[in-house]
Protein backbone atom coordinates (compact mmCIF):
# COMPACT_ATOMS: atom_id res chain seq x y z
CA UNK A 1 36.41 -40.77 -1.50
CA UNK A 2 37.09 -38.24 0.96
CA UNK A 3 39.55 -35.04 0.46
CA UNK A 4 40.10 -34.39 3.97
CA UNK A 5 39.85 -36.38 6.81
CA UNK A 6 39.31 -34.85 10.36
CA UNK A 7 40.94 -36.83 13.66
CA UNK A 8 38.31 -36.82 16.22
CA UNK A 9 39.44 -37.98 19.98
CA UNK A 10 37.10 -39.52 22.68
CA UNK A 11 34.18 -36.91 21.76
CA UNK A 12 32.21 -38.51 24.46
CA UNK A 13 28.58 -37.59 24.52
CA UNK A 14 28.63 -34.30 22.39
CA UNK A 15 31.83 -33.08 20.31
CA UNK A 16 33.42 -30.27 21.54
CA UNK A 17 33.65 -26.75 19.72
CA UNK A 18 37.37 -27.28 18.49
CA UNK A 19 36.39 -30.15 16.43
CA UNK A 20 33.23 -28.26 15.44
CA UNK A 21 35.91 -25.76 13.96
CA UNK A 22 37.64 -28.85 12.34
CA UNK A 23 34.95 -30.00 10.69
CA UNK A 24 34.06 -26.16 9.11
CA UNK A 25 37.59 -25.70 8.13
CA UNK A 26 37.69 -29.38 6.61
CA UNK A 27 34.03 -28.44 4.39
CA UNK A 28 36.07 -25.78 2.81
CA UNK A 29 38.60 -28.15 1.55
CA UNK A 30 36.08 -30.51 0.11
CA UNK A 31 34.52 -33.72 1.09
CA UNK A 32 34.79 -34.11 4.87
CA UNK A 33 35.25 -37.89 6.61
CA UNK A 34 36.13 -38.40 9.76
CA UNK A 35 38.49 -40.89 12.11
CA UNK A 36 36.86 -41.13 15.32
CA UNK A 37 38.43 -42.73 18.30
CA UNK A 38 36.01 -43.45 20.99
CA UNK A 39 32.07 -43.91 21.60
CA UNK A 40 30.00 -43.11 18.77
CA UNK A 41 26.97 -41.57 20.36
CA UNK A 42 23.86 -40.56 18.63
CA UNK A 43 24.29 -36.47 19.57
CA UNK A 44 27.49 -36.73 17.91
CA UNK A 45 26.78 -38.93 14.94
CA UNK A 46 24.30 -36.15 14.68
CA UNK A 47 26.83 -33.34 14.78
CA UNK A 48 28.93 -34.91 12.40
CA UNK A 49 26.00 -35.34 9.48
CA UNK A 50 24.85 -31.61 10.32
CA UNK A 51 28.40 -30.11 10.10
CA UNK A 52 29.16 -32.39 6.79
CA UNK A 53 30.67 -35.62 7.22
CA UNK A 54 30.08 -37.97 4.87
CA UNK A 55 32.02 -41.13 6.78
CA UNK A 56 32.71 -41.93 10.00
CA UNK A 57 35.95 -44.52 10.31
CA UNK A 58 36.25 -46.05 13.27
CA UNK A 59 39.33 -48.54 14.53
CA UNK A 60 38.88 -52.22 14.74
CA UNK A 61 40.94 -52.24 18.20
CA UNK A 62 39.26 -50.51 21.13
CA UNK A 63 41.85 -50.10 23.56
CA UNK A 64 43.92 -47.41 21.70
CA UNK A 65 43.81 -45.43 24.94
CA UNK A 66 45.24 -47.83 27.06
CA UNK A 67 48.65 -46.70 24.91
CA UNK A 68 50.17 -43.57 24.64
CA UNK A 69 49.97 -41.84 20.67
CA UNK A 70 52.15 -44.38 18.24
CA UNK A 71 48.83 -46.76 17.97
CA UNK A 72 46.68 -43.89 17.69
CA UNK A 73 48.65 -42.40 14.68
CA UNK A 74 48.88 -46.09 13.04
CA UNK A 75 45.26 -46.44 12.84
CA UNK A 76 45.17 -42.92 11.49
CA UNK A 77 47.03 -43.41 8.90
CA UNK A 78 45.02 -46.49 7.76
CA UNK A 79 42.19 -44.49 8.07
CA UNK A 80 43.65 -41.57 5.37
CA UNK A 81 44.24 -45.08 2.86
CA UNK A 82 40.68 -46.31 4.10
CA UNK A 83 38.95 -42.70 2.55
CA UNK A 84 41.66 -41.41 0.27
CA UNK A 85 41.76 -38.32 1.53
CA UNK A 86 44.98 -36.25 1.44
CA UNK A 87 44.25 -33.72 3.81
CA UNK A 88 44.11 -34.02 7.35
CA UNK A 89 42.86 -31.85 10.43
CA UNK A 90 44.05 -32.86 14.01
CA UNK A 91 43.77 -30.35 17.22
CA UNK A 92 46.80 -28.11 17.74
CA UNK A 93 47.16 -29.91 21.55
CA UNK A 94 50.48 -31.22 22.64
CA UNK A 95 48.68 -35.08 21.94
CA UNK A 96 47.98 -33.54 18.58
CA UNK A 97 50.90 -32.41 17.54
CA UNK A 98 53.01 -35.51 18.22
CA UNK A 99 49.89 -37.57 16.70
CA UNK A 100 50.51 -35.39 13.47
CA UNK A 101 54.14 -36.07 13.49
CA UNK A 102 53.91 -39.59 13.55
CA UNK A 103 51.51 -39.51 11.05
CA UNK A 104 53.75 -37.73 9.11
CA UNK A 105 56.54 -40.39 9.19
CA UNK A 106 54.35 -42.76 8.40
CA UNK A 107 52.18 -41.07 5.09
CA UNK A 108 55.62 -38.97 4.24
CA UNK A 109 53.27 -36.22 4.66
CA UNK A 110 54.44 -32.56 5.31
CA UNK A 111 53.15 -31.57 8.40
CA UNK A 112 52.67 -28.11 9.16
CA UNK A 113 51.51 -27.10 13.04
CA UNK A 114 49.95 -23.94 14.77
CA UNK A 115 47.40 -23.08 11.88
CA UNK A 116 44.89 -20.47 12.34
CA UNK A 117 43.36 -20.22 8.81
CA UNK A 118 43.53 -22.78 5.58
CA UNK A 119 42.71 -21.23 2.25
CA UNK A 120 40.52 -23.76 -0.57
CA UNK A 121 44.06 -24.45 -2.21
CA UNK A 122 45.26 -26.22 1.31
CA UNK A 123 47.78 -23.20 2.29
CA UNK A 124 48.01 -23.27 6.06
CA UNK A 125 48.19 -19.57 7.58
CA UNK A 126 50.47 -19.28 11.10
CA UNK A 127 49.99 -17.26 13.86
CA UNK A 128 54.50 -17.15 14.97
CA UNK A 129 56.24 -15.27 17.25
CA UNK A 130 53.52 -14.74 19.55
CA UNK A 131 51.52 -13.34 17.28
CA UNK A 132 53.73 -10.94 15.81
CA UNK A 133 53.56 -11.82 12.09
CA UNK A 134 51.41 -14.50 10.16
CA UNK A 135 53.17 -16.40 7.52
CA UNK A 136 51.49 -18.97 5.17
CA UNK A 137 52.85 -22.37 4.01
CA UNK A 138 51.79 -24.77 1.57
CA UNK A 139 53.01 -28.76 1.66
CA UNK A 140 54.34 -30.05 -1.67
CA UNK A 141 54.14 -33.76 -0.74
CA UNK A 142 51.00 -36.02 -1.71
CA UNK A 143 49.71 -35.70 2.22
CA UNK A 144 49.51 -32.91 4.45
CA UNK A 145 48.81 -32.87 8.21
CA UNK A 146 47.23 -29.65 9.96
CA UNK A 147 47.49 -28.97 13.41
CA UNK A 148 44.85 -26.73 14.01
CA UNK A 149 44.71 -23.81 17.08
CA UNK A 150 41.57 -23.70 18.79
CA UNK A 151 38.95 -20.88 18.49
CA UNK A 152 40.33 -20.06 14.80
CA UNK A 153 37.25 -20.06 13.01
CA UNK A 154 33.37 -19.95 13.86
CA UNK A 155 31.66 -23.05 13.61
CA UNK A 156 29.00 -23.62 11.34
CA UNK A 157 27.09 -26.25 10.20
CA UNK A 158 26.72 -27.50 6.44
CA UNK A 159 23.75 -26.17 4.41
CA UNK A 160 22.59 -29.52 3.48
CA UNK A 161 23.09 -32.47 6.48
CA UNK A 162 24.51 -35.39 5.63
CA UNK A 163 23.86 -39.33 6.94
CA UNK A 164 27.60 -40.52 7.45
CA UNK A 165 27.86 -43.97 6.68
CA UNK A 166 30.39 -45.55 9.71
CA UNK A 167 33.52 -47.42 8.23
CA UNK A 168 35.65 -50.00 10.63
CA UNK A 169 39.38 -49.59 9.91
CA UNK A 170 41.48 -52.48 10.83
CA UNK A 171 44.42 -51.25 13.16
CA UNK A 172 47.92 -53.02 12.48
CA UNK A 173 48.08 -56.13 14.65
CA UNK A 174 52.21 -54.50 15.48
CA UNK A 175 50.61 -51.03 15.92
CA UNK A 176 50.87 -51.93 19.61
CA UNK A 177 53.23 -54.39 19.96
CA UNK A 178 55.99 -52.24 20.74
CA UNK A 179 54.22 -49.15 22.11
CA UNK A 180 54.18 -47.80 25.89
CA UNK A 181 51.10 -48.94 27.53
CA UNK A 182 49.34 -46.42 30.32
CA UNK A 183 49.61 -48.49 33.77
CA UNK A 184 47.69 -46.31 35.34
CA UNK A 185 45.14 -42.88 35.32
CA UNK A 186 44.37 -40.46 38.59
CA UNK A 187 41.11 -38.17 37.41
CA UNK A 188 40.68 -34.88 37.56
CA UNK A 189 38.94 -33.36 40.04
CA UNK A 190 35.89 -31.60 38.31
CA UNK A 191 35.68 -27.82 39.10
CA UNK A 192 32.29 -27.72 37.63
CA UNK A 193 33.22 -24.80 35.45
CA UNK A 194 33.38 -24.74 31.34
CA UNK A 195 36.16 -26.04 29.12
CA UNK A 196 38.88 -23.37 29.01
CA UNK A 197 39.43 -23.17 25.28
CA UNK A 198 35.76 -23.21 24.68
CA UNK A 199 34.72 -20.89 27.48
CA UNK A 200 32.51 -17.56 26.80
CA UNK A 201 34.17 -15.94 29.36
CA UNK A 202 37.62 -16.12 31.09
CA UNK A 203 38.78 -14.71 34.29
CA UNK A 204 42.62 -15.18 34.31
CA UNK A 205 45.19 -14.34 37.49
CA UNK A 206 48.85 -14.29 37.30
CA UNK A 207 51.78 -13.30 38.86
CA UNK A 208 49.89 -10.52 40.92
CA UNK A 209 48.12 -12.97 42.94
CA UNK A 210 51.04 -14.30 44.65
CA UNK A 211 49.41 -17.72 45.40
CA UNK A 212 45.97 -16.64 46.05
CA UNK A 213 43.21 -17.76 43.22
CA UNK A 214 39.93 -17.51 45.27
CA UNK A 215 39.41 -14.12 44.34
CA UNK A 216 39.78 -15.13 40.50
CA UNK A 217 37.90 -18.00 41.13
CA UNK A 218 35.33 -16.41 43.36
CA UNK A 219 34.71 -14.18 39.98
CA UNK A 220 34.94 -17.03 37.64
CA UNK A 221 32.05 -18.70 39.49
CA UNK A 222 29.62 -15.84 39.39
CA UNK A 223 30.22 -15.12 36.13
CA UNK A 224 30.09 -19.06 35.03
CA UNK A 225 32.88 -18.49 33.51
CA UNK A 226 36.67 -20.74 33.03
CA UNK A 227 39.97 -19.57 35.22
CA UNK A 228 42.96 -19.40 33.31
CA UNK A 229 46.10 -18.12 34.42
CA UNK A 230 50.01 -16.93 32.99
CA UNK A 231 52.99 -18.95 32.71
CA UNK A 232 54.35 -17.29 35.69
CA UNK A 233 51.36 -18.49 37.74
CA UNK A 234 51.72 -21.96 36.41
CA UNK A 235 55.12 -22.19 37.18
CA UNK A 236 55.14 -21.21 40.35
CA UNK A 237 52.39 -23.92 41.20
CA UNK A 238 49.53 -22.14 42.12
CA UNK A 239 47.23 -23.69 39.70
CA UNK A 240 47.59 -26.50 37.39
CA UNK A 241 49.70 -26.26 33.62
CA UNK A 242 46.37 -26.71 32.16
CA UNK A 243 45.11 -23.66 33.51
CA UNK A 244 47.99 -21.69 31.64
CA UNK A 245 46.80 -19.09 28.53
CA UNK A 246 49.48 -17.68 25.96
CA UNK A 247 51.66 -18.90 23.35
CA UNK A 248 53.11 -22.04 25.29
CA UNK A 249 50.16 -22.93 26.84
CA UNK A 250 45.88 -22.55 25.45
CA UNK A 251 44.60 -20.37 22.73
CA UNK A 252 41.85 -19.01 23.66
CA UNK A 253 38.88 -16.48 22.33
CA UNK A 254 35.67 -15.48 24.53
CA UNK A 255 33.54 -12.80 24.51
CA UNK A 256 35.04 -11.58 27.24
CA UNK A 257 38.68 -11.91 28.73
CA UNK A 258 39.44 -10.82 32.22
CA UNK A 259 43.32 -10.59 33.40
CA UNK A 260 43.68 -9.88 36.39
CA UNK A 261 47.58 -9.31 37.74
CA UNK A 262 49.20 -10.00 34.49
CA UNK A 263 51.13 -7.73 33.00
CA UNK A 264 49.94 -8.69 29.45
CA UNK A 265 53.38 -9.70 27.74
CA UNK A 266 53.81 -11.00 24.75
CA UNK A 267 53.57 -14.77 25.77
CA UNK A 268 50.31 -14.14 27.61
CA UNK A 269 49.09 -12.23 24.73
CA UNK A 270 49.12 -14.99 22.02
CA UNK A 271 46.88 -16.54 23.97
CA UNK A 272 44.03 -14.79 24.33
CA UNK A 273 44.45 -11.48 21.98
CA UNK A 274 41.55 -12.33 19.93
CA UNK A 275 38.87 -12.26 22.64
CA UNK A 276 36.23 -9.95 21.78
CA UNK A 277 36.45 -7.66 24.89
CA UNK A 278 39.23 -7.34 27.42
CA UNK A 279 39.25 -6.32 30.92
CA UNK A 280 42.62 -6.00 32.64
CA UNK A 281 43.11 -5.43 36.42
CA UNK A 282 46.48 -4.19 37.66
CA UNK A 283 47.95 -1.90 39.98
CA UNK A 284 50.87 -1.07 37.62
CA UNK A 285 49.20 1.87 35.40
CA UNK A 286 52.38 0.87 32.92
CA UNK A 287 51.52 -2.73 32.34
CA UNK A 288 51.91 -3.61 28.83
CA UNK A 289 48.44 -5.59 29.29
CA UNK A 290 46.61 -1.91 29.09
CA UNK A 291 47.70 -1.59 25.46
CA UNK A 292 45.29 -4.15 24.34
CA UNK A 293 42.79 -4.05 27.14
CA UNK A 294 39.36 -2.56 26.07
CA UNK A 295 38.98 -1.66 29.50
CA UNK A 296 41.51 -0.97 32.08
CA UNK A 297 41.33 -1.02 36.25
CA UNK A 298 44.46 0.06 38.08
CA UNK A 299 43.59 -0.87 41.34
CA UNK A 300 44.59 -3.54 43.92
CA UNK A 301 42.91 -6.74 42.36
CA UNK A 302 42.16 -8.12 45.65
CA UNK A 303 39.76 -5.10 46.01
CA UNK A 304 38.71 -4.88 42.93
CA UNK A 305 37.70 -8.75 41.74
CA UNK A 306 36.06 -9.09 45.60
CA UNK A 307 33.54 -6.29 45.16
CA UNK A 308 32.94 -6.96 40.88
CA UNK A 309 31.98 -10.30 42.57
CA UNK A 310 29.84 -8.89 44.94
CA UNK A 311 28.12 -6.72 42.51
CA UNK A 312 27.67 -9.36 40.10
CA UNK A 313 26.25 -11.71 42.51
CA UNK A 314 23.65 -8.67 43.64
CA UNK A 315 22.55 -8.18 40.22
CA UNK A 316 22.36 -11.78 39.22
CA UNK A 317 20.01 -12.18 42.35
């Protein structure tokens, strides 16, 4: 029987570095199984025996994503009576979050979101207030649900690979008998550049760019890198919500961070404070963003990201 049990969503064909960090914060908790939703394809069934899991549950129905989350948190919760675990690991993503909360009606778990760190004993370290203070918190009930931030940890593999053995768990036959069913899905458009929260490098625009991306972009394309942007970006409907870095939107932690026309407050800054180097671009030598930058510009970004492209694109040549 499993301790903890890690939700995995429509991996597709390789899993995805946030539930790589899953699965390394689940191995330190004790025996790993996972509930996986979707495809099981053989480079992630892979993944899963090299980073530790022992099982692989899987749900009898196949259309849980033709519903919105109740059905997916009813067939989780069979799955934590399927392996016994009492422990479990979902992604910190809005989904997530109301996936855990369900979950937690339905185990009586405590469920405790936003984690950055669990110790061996199960207490759940929070990132709160934008990153102003970390607290810790530890559920007394049988259960506990984790929400899990992004780009916490480092993922590593186990030191001895395991051979999961796959488990079918029969979802409730009234699991989606009363639950809103998706009528219909519009794609979205592939930009061709790396996940955002998994991303080695960011280039990020805000409020300084009045409307205008392309030189962000432009950047973000030499560089092979993701474009993320503020709140105040977001909002104003230059660039898509799922674009937006800080402490209402993505967590994020590359090598290298670029912000260009943000003035680094404290909502953009729980977002992506733990990258390893920062580069800030702003004309406003008294932006807050320079306090954490590792490197400052104070220049007219739309001089400044044009010729870094330029230079870039010279060198890479």
């Amino acid at each position: 029987m499993a301790n903890v049990l890690v939700f995995i969503d429509n991996p597709g064909q390789a899993l995805k570095k946030s539930s790589l960090e899953l699965l390394t914060i689940a191995r330190s908790l004790g025996e790993t199984a996972v509930a996986l939703n979707g495809e099981l394809h053989d480079g992630v069934a892979a993944a899963l025996g090299a980073h530790g899991a022992v099982a692989v549950y899987r749900p009898s129905a196949q259309d849980l994503d033709d519903y919105l989350v109740a059905p997916k948190a009813a067939y989780l919760a069979e799955a934590v009576n399927a392996s016994g675990a009492t422990t479990v690991l979902v992604e910190n993503s809005p989904e997530g979050k109301e996936i855990a909360a369900r979950l937690g009606v339905r185990l009586g778990a405590g469920v405790i979101t936003d984690v950055v760190a669990v110790d061996a004993d199960g207490t759940a370290h929070k990132s709160v207030l934008a990153g102003s203070y970390n607290t810790a918190a530890k559920a007394t009930t049988p259960h506990t649900v984790l929400t899990v931030k992004a780009n916490s940890v480092t993922p590593e593999p186990a030191a001895a690979p395991s051979v999961p053995e796959t488990v079918t768990v029969d979802v409730p036959a009234d699991a989606t008998a009363s639950a809103a069913r998706i009528t219909a899905r519009e794609p979205k458009a592939a930009s061709g550049r790396p996940d955002l929260t998994d991303a080695r490098i960011v280039v990020a625009g805000g409020r300084g760019l009045d409307g205008d991306f392309g030189p962000v972009e432009e950047l973000a394309d030499a560089l092979g890198a993701a474009v993320g942007a503020s709140r105040a970006a977001t909002d104003a409907g230059w660039i898509s919500h799922d674009a937006q870095v800080g402490q209402t939107g993505k967590t994020v932690s590359p090598q290298l961070y670029i912000s260009a026309g943000i003035s680094g407050a404290i909502q953009q800054k729980a977002g992506m404070q733990t990258a390893k180097v920062i580069v800030a671009v702003n004309k406003d030598a008294e932006s807050p963003v320079f306090e954490i930058a590792d490197f400052g510009i104070v220049g007219d970004l739309f001089q400044v990201l044009p010729q870094a492209t330029e230079e870039i694109k010279k060198r890479k040549g």
